[in-house]
N, C-alpha and C. Protein backbone atom coordinates (compact mmCIF):
# COMPACT_ATOMS: atom_id res chain seq x y z
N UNK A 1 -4.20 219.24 8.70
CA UNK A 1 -3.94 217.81 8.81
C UNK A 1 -4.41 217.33 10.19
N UNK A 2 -5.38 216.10 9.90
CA UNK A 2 -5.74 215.61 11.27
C UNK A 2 -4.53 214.91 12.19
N UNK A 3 -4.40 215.08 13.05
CA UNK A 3 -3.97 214.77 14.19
C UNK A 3 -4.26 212.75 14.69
N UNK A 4 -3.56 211.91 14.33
CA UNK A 4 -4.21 210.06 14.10
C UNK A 4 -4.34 209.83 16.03
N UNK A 5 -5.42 209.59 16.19
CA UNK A 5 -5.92 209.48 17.66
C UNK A 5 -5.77 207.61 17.50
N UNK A 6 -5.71 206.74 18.83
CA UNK A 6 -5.28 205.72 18.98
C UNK A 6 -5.91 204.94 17.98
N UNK A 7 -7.48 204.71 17.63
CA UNK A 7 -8.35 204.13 16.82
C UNK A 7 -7.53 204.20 15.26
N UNK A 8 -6.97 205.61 14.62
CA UNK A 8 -6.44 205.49 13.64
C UNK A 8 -5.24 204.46 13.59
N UNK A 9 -4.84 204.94 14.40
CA UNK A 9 -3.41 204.19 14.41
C UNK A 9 -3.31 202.99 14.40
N UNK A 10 -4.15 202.07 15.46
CA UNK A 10 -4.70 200.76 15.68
C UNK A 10 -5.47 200.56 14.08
N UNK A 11 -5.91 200.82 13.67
CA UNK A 11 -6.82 200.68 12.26
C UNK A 11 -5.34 200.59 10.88
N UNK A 12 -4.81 201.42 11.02
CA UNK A 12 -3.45 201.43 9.94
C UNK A 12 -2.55 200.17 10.45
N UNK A 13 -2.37 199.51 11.54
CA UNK A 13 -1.73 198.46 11.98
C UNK A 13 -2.19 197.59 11.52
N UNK A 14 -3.44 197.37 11.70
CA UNK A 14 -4.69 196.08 11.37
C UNK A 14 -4.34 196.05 9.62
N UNK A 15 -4.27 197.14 8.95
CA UNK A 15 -4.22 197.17 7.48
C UNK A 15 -2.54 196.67 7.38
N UNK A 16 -1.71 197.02 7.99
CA UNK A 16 0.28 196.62 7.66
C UNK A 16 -0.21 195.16 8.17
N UNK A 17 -1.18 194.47 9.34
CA UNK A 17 -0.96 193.04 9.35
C UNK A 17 -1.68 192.18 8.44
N UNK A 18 -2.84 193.08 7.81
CA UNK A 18 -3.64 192.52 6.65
C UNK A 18 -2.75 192.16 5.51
N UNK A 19 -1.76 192.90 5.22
CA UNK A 19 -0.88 193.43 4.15
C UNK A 19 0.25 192.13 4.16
N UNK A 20 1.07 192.17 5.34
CA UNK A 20 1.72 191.06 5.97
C UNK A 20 1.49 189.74 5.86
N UNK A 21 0.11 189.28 5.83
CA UNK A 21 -0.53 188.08 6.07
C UNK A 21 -0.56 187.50 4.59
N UNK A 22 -1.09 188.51 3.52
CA UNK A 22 -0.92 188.40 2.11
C UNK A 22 0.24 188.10 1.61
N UNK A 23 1.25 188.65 2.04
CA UNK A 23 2.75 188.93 1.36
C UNK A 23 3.38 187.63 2.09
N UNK A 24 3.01 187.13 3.26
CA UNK A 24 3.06 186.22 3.60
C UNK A 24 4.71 186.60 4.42
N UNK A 25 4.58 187.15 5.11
CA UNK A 25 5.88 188.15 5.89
C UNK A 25 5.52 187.65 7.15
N UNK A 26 5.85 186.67 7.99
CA UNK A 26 5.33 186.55 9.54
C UNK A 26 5.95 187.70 10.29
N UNK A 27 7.22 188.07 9.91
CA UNK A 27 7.82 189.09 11.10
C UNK A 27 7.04 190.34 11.19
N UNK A 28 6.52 190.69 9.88
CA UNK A 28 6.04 192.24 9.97
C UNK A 28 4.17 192.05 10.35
N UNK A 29 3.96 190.60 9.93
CA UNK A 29 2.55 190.58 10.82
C UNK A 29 2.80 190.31 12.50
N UNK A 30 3.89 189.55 12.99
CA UNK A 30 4.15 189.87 14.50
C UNK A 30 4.30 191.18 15.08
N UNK A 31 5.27 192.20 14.01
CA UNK A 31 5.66 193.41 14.56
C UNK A 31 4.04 193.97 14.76
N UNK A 32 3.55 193.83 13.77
CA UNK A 32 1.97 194.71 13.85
C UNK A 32 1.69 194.70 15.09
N UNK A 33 0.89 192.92 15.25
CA UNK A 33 0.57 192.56 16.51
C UNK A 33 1.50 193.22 17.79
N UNK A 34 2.55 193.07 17.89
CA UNK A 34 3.06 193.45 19.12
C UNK A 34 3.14 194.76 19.05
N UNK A 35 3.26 196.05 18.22
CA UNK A 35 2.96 197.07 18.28
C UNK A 35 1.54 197.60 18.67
N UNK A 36 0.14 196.86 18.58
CA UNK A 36 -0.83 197.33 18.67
C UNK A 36 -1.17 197.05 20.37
N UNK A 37 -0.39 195.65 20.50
CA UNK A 37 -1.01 195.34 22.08
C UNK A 37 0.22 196.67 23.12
N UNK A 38 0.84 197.12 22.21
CA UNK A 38 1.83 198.20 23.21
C UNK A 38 0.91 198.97 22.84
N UNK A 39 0.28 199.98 21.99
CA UNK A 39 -0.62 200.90 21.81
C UNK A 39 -1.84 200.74 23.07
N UNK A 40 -2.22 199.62 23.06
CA UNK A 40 -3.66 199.38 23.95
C UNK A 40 -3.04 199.36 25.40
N UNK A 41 -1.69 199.07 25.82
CA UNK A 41 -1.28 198.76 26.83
C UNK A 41 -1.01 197.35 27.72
N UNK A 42 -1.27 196.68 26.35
CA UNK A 42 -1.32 195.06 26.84
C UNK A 42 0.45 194.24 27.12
N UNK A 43 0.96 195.27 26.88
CA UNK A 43 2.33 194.95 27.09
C UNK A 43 2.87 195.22 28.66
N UNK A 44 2.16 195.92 29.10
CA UNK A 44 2.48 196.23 31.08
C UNK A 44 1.77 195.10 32.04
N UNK A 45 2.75 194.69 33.05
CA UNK A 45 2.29 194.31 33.80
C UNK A 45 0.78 194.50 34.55
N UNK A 46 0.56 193.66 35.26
CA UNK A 46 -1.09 193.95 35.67
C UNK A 46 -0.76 194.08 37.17
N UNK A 47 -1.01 195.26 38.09
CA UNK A 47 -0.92 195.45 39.14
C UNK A 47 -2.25 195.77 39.78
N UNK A 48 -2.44 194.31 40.85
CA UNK A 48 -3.35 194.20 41.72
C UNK A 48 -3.50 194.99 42.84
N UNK A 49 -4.61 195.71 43.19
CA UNK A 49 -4.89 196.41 44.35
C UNK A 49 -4.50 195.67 45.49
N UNK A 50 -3.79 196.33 46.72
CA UNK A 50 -3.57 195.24 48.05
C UNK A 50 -3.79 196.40 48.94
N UNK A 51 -4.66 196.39 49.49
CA UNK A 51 -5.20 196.53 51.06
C UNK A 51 -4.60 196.31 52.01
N UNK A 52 -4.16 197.75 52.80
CA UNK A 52 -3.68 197.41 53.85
C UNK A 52 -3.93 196.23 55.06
N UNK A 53 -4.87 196.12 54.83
CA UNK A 53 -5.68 194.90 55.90
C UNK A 53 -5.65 193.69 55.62
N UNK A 54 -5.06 193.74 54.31
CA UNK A 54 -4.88 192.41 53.80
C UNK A 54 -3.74 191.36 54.07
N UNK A 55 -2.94 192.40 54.25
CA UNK A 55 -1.12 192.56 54.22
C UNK A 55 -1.05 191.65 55.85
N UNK A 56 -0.51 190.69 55.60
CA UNK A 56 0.11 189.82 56.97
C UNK A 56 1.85 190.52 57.53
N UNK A 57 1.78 190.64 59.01
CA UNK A 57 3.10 191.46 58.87
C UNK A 57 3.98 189.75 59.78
N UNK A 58 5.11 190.34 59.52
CA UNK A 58 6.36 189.16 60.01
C UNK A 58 5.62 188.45 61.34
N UNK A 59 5.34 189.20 61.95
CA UNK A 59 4.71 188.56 63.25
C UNK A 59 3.45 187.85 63.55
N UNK A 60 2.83 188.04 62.36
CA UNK A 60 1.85 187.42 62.44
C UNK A 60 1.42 186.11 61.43
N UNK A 61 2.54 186.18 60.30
CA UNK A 61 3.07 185.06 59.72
C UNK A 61 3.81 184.19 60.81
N UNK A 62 4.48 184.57 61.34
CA UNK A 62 5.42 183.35 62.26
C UNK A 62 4.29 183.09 63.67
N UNK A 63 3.31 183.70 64.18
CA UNK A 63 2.69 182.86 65.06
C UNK A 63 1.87 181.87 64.17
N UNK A 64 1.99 181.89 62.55
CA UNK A 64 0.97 180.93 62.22
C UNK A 64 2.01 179.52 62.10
N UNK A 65 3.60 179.56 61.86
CA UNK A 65 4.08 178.55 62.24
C UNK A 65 3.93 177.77 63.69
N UNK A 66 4.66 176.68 63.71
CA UNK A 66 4.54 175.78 64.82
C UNK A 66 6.14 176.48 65.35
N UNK A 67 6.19 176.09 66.86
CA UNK A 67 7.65 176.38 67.69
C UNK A 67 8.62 176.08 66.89
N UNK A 68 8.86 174.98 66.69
CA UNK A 68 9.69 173.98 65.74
C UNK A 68 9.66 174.91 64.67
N UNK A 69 8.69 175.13 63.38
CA UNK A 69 9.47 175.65 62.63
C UNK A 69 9.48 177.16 62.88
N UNK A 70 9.34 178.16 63.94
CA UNK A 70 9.58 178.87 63.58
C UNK A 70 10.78 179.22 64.11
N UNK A 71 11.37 178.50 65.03
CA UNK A 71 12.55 178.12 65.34
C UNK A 71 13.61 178.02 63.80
N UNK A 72 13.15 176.75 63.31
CA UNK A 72 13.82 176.89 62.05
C UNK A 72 14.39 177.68 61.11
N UNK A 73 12.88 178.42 61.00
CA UNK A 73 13.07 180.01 60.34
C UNK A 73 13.27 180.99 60.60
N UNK A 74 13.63 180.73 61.70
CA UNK A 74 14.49 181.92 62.42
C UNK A 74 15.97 181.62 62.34
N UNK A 75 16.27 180.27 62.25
CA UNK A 75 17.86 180.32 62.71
C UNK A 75 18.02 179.97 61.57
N UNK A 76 17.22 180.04 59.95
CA UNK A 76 17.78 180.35 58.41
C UNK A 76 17.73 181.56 58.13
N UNK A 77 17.16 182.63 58.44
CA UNK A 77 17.05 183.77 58.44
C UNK A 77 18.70 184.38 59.35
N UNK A 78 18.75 184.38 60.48
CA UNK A 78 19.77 184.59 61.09
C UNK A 78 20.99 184.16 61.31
N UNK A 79 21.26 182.80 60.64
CA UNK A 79 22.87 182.09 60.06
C UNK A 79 23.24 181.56 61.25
């Protein structure tokens, strides 16, 4: 017995939402759909590369304020 590699599996889904769509079942043509985009991985967040060099640190965010506010944001930060 073969072993169903992602393509099968994704292919037997496509046929339960073909099936669904006929029978006229919206829940079990959603389940399809949302089962196949978890198969492909479309269900995870998308995490962007960030570069250390990119990264602004506390101190160099607050010289981009003015005196005034960083005054401000300092004495909301510190109560």
């Amino acid at each position: 017995m073969k072993i169903p590699d992602l393509n099968d599996l994704i292919a037997d889904l496509q046929t339960a939402k073909q099936i669904a769509i006929a029978d006229r079942k919206p829940t079990a043509m959603i389940q399809a759909t949302v089962t196949t985009a978890k198969l492909l991985g479309l269900d995870k967040p998308v995490v962007k590369d960030v570069h250390a060099d990119d990264v602004q640190t506390i101190s160099e965010l607050m010289n981009e304020l003015s005196s005034e506010q960083a005054a401000i944001t300092y004495k909301n930060i510190m109560g």
